[in-house]
PDB file of N, CA and C in Angstrom:
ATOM      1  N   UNK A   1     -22.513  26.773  20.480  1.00  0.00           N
ATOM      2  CA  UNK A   1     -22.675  26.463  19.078  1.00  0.00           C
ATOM      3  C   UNK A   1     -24.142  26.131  18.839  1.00  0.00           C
ATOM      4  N   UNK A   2     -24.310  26.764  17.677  1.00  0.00           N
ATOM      5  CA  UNK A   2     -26.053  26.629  17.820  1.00  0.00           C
ATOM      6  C   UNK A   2     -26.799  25.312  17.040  1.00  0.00           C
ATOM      7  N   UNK A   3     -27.644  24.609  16.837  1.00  0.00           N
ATOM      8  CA  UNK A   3     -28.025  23.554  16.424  1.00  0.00           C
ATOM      9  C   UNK A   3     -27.726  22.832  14.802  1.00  0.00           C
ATOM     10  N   UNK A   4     -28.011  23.982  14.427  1.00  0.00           N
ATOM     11  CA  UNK A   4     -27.352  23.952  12.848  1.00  0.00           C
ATOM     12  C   UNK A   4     -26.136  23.993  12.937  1.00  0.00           C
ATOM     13  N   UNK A   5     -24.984  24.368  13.458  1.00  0.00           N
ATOM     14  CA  UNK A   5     -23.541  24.048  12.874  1.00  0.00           C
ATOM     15  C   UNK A   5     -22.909  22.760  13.359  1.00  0.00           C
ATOM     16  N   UNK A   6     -23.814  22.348  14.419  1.00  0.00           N
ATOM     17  CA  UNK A   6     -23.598  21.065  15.013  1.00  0.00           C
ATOM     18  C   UNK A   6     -23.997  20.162  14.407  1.00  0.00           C
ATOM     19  N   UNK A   7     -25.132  20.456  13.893  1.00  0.00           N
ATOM     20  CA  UNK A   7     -25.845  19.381  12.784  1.00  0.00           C
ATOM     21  C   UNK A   7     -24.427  19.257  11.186  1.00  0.00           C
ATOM     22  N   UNK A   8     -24.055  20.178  10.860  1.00  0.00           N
ATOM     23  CA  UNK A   8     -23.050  20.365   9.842  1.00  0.00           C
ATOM     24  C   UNK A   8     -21.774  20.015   9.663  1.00  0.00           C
ATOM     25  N   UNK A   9     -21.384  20.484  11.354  1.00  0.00           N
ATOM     26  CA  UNK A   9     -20.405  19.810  11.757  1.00  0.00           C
ATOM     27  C   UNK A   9     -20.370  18.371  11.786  1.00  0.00           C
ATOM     28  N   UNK A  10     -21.568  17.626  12.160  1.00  0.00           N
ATOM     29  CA  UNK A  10     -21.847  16.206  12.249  1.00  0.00           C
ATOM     30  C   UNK A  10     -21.473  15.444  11.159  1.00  0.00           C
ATOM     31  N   UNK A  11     -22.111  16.200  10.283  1.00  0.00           N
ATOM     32  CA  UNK A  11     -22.057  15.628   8.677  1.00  0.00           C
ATOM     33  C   UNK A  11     -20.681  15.475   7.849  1.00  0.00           C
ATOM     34  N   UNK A  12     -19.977  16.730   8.506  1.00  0.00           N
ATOM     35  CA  UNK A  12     -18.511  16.983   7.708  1.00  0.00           C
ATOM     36  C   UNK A  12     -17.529  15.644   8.792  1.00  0.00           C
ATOM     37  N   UNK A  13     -17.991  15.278   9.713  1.00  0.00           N
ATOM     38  CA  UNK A  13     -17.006  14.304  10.971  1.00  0.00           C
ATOM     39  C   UNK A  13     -17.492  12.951   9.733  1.00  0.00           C
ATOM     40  N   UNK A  14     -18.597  12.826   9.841  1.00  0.00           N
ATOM     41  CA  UNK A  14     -19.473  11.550   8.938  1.00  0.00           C
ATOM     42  C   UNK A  14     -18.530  11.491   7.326  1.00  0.00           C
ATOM     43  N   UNK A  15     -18.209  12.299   6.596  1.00  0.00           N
ATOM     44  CA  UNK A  15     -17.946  12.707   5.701  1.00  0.00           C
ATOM     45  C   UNK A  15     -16.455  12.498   5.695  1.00  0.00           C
ATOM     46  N   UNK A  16     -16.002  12.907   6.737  1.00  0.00           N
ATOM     47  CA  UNK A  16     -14.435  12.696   6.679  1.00  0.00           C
ATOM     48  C   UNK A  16     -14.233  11.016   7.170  1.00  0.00           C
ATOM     49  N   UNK A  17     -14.580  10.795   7.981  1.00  0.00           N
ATOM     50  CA  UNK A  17     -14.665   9.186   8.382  1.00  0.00           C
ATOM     51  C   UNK A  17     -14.361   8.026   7.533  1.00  0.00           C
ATOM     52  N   UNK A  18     -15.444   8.688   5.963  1.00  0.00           N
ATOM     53  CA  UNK A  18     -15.609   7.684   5.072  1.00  0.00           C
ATOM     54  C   UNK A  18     -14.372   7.966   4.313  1.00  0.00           C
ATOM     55  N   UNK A  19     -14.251   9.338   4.443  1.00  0.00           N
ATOM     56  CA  UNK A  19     -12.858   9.743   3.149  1.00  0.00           C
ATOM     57  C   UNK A  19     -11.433   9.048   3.784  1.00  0.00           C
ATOM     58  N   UNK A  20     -11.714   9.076   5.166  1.00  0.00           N
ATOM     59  CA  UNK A  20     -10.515   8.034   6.143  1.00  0.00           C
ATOM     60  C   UNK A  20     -10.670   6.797   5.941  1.00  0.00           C
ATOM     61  N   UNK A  21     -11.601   6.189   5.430  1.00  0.00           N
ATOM     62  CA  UNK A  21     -11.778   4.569   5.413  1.00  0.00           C
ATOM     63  C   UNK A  21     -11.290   3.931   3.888  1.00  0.00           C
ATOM     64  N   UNK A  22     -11.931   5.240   3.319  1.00  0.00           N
ATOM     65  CA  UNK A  22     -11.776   4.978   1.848  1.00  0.00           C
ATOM     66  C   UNK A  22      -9.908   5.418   1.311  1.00  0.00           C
ATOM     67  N   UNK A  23      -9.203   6.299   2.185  1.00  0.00           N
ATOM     68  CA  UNK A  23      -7.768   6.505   2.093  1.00  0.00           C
ATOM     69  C   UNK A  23      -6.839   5.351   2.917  1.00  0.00           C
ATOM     70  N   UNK A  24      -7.557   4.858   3.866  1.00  0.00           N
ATOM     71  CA  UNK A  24      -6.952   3.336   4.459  1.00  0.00           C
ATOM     72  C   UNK A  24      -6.911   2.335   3.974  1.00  0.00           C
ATOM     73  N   UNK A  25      -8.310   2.436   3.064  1.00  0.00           N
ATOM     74  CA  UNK A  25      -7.988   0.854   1.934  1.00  0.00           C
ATOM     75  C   UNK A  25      -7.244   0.934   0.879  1.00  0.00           C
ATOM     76  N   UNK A  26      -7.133   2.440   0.040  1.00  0.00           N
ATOM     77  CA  UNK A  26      -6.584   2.664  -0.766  1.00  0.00           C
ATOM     78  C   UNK A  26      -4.630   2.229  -0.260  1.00  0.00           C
ATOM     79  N   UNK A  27      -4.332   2.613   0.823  1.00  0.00           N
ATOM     80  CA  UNK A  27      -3.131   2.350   1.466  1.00  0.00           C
ATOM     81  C   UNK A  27      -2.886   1.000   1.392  1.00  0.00           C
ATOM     82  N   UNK A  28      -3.662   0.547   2.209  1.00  0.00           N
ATOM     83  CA  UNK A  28      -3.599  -1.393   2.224  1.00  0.00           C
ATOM     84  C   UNK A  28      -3.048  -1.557   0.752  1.00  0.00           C
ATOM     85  N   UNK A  29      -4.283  -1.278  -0.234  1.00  0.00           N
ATOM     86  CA  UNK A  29      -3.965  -1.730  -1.625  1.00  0.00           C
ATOM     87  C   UNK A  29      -2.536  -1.819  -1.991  1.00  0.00           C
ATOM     88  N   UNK A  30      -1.607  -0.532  -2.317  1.00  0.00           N
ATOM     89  CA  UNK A  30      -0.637   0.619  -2.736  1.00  0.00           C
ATOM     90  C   UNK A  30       0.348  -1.045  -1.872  1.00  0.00           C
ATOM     91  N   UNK A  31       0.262  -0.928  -0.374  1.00  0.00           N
ATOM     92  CA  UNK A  31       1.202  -1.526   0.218  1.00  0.00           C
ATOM     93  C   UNK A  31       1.235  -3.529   0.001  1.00  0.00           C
ATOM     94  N   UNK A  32      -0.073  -3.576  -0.387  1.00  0.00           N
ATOM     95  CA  UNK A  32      -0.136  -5.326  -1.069  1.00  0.00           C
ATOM     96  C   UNK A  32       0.477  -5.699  -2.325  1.00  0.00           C
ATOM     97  N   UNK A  33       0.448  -4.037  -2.549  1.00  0.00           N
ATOM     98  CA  UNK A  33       0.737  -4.387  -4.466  1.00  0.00           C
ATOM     99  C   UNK A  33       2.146  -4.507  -4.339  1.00  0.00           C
ATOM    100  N   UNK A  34       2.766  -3.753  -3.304  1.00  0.00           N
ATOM    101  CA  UNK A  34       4.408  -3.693  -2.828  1.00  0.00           C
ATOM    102  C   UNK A  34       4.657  -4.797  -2.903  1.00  0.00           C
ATOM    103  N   UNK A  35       3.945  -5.186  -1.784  1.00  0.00           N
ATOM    104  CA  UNK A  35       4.781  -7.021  -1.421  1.00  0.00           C
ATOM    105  C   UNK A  35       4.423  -7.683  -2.464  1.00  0.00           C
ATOM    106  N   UNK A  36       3.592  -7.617  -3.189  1.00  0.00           N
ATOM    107  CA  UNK A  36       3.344  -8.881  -3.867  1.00  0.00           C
ATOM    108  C   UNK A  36       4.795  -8.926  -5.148  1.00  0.00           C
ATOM    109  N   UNK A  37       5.370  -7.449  -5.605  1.00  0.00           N
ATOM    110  CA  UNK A  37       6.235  -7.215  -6.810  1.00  0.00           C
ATOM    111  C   UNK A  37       7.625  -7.444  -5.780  1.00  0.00           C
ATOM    112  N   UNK A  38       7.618  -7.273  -4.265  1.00  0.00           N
ATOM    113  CA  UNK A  38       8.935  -7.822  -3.653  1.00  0.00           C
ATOM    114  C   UNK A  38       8.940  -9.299  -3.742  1.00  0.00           C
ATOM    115  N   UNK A  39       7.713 -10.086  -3.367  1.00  0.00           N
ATOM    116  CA  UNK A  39       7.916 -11.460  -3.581  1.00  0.00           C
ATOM    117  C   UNK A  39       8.199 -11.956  -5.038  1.00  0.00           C
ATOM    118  N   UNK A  40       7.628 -11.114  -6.272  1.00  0.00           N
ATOM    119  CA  UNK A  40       8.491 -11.616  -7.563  1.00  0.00           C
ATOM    120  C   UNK A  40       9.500 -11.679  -8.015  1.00  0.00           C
ATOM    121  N   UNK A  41      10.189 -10.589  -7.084  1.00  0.00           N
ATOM    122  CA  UNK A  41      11.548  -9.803  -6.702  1.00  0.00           C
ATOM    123  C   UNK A  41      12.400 -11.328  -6.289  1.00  0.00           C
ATOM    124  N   UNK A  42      12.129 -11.716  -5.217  1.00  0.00           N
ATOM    125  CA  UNK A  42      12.500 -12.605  -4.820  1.00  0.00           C
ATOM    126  C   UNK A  42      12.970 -13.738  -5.134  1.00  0.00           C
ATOM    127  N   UNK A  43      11.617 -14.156  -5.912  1.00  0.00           N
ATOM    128  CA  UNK A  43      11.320 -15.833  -6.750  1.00  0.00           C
ATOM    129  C   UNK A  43      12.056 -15.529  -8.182  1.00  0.00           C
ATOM    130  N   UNK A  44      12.911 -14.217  -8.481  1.00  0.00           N
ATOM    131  CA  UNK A  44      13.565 -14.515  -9.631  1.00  0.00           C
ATOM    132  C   UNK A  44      14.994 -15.064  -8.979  1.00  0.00           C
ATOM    133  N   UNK A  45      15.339 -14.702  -8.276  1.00  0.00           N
ATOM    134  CA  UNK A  45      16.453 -14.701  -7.227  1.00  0.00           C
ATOM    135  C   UNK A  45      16.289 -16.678  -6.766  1.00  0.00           C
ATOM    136  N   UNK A  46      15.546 -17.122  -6.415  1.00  0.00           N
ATOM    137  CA  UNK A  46      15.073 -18.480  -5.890  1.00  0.00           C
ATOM    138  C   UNK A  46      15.300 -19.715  -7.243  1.00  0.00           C
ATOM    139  N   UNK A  47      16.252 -20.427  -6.861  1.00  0.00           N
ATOM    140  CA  UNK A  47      16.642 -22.323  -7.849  1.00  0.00           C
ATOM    141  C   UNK A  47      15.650 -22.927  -8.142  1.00  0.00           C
ATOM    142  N   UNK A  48      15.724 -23.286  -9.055  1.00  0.00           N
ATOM    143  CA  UNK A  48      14.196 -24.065  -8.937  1.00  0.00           C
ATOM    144  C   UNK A  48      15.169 -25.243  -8.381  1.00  0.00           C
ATOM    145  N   UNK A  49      14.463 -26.561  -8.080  1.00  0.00           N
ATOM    146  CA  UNK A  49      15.660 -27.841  -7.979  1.00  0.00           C
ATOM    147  C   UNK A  49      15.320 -28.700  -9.367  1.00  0.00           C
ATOM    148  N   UNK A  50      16.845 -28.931  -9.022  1.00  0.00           N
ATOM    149  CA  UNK A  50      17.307 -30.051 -10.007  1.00  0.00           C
ATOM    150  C   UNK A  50      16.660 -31.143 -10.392  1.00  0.00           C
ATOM    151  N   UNK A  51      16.107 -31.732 -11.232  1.00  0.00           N
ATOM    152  CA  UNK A  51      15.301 -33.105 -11.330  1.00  0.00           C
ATOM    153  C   UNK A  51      16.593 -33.761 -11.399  1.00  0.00           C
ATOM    154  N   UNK A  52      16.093 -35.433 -10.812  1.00  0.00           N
ATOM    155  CA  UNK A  52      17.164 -36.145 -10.648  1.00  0.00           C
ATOM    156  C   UNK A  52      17.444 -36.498 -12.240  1.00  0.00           C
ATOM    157  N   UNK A  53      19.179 -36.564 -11.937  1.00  0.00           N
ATOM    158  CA  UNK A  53      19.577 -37.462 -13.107  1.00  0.00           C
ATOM    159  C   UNK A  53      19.669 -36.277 -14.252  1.00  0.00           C
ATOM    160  N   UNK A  54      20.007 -35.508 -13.983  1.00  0.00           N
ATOM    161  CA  UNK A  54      20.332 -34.170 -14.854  1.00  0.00           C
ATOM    162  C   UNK A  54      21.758 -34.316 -14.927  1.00  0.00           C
ATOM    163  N   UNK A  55      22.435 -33.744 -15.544  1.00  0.00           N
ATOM    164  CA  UNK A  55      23.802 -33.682 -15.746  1.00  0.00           C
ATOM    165  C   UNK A  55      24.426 -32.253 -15.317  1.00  0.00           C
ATOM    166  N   UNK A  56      25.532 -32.318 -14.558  1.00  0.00           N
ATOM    167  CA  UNK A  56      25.285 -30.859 -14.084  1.00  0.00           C
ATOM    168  C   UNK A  56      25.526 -29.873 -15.308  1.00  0.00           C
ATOM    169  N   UNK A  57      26.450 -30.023 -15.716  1.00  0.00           N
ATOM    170  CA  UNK A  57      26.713 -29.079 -17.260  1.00  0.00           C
ATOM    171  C   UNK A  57      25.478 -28.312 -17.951  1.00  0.00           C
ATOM    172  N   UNK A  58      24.562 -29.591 -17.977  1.00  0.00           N
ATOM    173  CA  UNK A  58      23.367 -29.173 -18.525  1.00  0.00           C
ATOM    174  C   UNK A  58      22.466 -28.062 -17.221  1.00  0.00           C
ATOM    175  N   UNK A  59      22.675 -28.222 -16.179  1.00  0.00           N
ATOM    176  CA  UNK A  59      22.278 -27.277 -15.045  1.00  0.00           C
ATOM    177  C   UNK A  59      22.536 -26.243 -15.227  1.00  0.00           C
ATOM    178  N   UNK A  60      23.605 -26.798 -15.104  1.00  0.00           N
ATOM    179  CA  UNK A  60      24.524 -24.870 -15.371  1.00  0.00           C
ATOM    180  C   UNK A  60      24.273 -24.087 -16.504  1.00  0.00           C
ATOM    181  N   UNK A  61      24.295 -24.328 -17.397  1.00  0.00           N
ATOM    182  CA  UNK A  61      23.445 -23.707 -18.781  1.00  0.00           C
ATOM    183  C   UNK A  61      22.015 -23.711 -18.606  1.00  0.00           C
ATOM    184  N   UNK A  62      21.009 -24.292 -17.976  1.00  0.00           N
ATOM    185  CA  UNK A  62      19.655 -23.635 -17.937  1.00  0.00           C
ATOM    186  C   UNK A  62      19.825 -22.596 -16.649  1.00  0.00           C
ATOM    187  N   UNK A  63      21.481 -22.389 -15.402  1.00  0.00           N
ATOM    188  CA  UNK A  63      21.180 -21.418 -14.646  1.00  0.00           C
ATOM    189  C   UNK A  63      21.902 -20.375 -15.425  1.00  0.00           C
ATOM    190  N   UNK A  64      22.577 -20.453 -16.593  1.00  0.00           N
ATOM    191  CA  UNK A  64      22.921 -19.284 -16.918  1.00  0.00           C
ATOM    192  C   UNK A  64      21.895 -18.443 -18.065  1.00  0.00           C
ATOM    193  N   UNK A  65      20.944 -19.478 -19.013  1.00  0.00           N
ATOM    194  CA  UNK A  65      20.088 -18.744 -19.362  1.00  0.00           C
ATOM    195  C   UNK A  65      18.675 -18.364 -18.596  1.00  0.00           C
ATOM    196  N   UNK A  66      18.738 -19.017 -17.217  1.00  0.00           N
ATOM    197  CA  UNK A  66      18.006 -18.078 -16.465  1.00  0.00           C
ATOM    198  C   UNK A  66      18.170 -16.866 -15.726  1.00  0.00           C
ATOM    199  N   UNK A  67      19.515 -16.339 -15.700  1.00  0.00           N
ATOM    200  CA  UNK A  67      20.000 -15.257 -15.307  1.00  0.00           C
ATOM    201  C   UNK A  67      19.579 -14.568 -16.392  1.00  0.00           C
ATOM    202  N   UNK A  68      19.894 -15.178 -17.696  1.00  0.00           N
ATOM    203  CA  UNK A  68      19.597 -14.141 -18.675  1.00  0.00           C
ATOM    204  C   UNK A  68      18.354 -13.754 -19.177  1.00  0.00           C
ATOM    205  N   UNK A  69      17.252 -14.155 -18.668  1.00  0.00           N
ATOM    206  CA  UNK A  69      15.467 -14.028 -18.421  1.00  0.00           C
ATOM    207  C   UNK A  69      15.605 -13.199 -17.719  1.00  0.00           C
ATOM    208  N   UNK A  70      16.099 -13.668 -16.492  1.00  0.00           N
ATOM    209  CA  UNK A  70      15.628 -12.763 -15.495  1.00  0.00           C
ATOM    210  C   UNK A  70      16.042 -11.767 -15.022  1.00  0.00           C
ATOM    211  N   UNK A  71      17.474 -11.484 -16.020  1.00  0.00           N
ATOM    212  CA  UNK A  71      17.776  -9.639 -15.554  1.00  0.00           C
ATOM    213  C   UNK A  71      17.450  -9.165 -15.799  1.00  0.00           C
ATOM    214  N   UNK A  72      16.547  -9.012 -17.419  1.00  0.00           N
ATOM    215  CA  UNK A  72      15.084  -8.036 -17.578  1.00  0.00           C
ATOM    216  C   UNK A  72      14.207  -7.980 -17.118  1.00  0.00           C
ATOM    217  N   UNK A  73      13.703  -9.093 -16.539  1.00  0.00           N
ATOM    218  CA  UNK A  73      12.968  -9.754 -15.271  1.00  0.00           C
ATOM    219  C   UNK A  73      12.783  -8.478 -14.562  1.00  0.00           C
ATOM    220  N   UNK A  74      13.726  -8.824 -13.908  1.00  0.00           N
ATOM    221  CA  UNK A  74      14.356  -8.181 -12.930  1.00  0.00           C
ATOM    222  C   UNK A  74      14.289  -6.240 -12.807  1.00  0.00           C
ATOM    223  N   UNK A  75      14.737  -5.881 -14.334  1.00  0.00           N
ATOM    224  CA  UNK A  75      14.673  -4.461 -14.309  1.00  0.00           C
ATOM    225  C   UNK A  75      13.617  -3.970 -14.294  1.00  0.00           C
ATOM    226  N   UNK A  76      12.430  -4.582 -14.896  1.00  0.00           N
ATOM    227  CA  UNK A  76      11.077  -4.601 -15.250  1.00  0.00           C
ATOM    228  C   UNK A  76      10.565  -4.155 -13.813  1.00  0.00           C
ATOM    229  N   UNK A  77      10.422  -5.557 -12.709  1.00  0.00           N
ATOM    230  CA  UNK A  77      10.010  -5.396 -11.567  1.00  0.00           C
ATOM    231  C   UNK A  77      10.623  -4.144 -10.969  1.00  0.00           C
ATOM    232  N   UNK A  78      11.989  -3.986 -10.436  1.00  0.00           N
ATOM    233  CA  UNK A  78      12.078  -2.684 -10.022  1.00  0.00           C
ATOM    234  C   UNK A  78      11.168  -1.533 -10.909  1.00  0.00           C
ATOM    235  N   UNK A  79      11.507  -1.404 -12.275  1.00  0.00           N
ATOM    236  CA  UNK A  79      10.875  -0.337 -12.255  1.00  0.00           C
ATOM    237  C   UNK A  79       9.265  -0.279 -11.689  1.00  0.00           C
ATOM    238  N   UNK A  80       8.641  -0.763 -11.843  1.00  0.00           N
ATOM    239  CA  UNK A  80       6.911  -1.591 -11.161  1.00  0.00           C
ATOM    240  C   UNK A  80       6.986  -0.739  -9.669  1.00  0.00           C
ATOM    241  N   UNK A  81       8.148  -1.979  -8.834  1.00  0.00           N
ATOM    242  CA  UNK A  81       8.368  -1.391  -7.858  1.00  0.00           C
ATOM    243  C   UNK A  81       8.260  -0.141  -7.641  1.00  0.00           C
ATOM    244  N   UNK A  82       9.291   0.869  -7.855  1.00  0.00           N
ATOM    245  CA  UNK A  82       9.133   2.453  -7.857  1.00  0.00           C
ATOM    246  C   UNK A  82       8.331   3.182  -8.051  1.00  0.00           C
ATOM    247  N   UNK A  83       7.522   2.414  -8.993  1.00  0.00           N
ATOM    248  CA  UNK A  83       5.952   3.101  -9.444  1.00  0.00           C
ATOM    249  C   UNK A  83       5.130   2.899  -8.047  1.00  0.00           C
ATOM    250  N   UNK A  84       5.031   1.781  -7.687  1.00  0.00           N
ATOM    251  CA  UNK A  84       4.241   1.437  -6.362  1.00  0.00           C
ATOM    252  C   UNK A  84       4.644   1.799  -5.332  1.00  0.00           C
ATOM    253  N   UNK A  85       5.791   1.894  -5.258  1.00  0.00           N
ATOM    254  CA  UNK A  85       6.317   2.447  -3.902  1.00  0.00           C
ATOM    255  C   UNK A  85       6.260   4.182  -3.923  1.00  0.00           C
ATOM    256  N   UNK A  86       5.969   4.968  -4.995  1.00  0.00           N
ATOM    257  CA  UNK A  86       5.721   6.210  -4.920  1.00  0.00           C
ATOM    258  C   UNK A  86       4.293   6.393  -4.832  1.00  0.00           C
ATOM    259  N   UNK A  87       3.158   5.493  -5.322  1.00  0.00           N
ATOM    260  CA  UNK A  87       1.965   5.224  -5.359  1.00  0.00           C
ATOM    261  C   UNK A  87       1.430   4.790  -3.764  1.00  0.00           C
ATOM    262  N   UNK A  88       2.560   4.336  -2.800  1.00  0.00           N
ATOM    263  CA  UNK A  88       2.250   3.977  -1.855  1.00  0.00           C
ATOM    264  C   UNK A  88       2.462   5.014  -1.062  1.00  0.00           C
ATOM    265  N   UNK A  89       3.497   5.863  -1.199  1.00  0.00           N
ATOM    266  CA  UNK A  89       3.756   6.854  -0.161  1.00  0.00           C
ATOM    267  C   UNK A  89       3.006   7.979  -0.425  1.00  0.00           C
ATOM    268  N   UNK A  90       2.549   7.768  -1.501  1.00  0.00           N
ATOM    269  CA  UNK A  90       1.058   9.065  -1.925  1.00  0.00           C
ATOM    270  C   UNK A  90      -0.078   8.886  -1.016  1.00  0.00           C
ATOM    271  N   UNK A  91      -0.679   7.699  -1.188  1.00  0.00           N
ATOM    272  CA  UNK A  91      -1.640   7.298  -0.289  1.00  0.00           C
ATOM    273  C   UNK A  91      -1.376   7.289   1.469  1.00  0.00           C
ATOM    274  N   UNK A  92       0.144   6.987   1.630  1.00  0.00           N
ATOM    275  CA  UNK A  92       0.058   7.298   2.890  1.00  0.00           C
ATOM    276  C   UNK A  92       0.164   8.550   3.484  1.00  0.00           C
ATOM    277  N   UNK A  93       0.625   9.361   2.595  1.00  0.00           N
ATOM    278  CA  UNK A  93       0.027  10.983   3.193  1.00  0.00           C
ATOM    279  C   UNK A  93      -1.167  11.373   2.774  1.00  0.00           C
ATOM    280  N   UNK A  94      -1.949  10.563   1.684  1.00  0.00           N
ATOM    281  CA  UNK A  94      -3.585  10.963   1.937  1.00  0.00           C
ATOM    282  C   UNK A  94      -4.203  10.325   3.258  1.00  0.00           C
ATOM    283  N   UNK A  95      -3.435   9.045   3.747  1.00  0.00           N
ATOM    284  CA  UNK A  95      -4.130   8.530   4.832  1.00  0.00           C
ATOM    285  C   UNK A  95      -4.297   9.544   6.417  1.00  0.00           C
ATOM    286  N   UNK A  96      -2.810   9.644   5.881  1.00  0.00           N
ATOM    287  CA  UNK A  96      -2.619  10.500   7.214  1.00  0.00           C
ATOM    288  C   UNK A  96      -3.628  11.962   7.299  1.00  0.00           C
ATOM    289  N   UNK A  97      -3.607  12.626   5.870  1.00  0.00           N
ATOM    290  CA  UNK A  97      -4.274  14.021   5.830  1.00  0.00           C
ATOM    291  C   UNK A  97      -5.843  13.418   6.819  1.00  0.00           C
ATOM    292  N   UNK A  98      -6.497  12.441   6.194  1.00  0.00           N
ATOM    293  CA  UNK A  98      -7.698  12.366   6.290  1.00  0.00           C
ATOM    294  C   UNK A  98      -8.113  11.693   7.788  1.00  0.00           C
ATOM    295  N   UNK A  99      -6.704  11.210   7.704  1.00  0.00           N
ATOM    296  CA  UNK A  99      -6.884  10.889   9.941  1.00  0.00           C
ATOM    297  C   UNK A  99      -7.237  11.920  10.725  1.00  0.00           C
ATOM    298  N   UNK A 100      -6.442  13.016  10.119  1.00  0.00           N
ATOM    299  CA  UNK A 100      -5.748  14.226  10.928  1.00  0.00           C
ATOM    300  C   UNK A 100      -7.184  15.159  10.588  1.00  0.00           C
ATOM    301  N   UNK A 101      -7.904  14.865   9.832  1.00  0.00           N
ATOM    302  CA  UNK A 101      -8.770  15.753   9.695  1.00  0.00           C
ATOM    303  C   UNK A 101     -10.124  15.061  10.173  1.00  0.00           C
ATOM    304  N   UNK A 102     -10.098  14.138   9.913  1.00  0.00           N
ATOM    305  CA  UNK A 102     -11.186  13.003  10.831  1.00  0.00           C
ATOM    306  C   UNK A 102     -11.210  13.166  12.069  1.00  0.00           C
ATOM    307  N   UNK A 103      -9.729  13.165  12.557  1.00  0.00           N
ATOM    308  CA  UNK A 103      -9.907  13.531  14.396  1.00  0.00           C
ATOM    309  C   UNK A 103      -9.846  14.534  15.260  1.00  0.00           C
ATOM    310  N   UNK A 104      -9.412  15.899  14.061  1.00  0.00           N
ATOM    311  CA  UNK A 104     -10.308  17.169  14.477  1.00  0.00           C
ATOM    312  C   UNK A 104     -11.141  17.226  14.525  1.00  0.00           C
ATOM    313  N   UNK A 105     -11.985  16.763  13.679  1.00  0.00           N
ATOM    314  CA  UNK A 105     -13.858  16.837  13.888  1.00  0.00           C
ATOM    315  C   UNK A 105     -14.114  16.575  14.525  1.00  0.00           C
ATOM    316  N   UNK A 106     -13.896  15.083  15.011  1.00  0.00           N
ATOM    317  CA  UNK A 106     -14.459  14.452  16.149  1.00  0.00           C
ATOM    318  C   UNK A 106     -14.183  15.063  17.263  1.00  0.00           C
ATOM    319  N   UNK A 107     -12.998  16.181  17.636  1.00  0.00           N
ATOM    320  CA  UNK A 107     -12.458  16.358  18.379  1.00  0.00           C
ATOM    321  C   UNK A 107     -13.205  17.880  18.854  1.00  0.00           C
ATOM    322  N   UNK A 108     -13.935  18.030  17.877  1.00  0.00           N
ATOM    323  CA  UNK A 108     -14.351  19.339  17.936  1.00  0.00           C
ATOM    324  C   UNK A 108     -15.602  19.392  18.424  1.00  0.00           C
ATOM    325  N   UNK A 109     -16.776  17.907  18.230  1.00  0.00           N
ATOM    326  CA  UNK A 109     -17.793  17.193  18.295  1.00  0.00           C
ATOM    327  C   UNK A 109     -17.854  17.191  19.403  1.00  0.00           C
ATOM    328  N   UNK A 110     -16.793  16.827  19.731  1.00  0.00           N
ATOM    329  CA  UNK A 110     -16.418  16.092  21.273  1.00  0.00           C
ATOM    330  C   UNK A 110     -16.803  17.465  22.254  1.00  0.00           C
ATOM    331  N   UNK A 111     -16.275  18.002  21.734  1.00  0.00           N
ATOM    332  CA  UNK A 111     -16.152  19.387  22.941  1.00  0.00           C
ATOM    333  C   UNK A 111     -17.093  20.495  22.715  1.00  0.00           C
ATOM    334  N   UNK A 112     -18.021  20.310  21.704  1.00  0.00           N
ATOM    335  CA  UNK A 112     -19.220  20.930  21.921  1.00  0.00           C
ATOM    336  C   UNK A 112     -20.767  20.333  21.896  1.00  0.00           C
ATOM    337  N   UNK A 113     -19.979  19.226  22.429  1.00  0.00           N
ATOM    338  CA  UNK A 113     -21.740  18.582  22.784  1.00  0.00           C
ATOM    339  C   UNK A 113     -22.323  19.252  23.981  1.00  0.00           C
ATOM    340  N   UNK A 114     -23.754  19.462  24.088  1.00  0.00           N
ATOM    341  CA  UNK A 114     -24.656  20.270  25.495  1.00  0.00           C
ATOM    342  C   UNK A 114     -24.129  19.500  26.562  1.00  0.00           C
ATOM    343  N   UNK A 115     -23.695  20.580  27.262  1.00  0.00           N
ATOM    344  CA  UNK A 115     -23.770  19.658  28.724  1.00  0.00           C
ATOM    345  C   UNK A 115     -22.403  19.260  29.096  1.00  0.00           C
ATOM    346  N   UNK A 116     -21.795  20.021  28.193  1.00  0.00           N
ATOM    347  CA  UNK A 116     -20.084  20.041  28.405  1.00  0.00           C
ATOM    348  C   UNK A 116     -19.610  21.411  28.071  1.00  0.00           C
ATOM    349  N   UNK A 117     -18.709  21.678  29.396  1.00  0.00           N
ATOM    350  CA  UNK A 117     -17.813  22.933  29.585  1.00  0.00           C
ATOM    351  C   UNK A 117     -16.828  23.440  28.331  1.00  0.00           C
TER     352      UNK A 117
END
């Protein structure tokens, strides 16, 4: 391989590297934004506690109009969810494309440096 395609080749390994770093954070992101709408997921689901000296009657009616908050709550987040979780599995096949093409280069780098068979 002659000096110039090695030099080109160099650039496109350099080039893909960053497009791999920059598709790995994008992933992280996609997958933080997940958890963070599963943990809201959650905390609608979660009691708050009782202050003392409540009456339960009166409990029970702020847990039944909190069911009723939070099943729209609730539909809201899933839908969020689905958005992110398709937003996430996008990015993880850009991650992967740009691995897979990151470590051909290198791989290709690898095996035509001088001084190797």
């Amino acid at each position: 391989m002659n000096l110039d395609m090695q030099s080109r080749l160099h650039r496109l390994a350099t080039l893909a590297a960053l497009i791999q770093d920059r598709a790995q954070a994008s992933l992280r992101h996609h997958t933080q934004a997940c958890a963070e709408t599963r943990q809201h997921l959650a905390n609608l689901d979660t009691p708050a506690a009782a202050p003392a000296g409540i009456p339960p009657q009166v409990m029970e009616n702020v847990a039944v109009q909190h069911q009723q908050w939070a099943g729209p709550q609730r539909a809201r987040l899933n839908a969020v969810l689905a958005r992110q979780t398709a937003d996430r599995m996008a990015a993880e096949t850009a991650a992967r494309t740009a691995f897979g093409r990151a470590h051909v280069l290198n791989e290709l780098l690898t095996r035509q440096r001088p001084g190797r068979d």
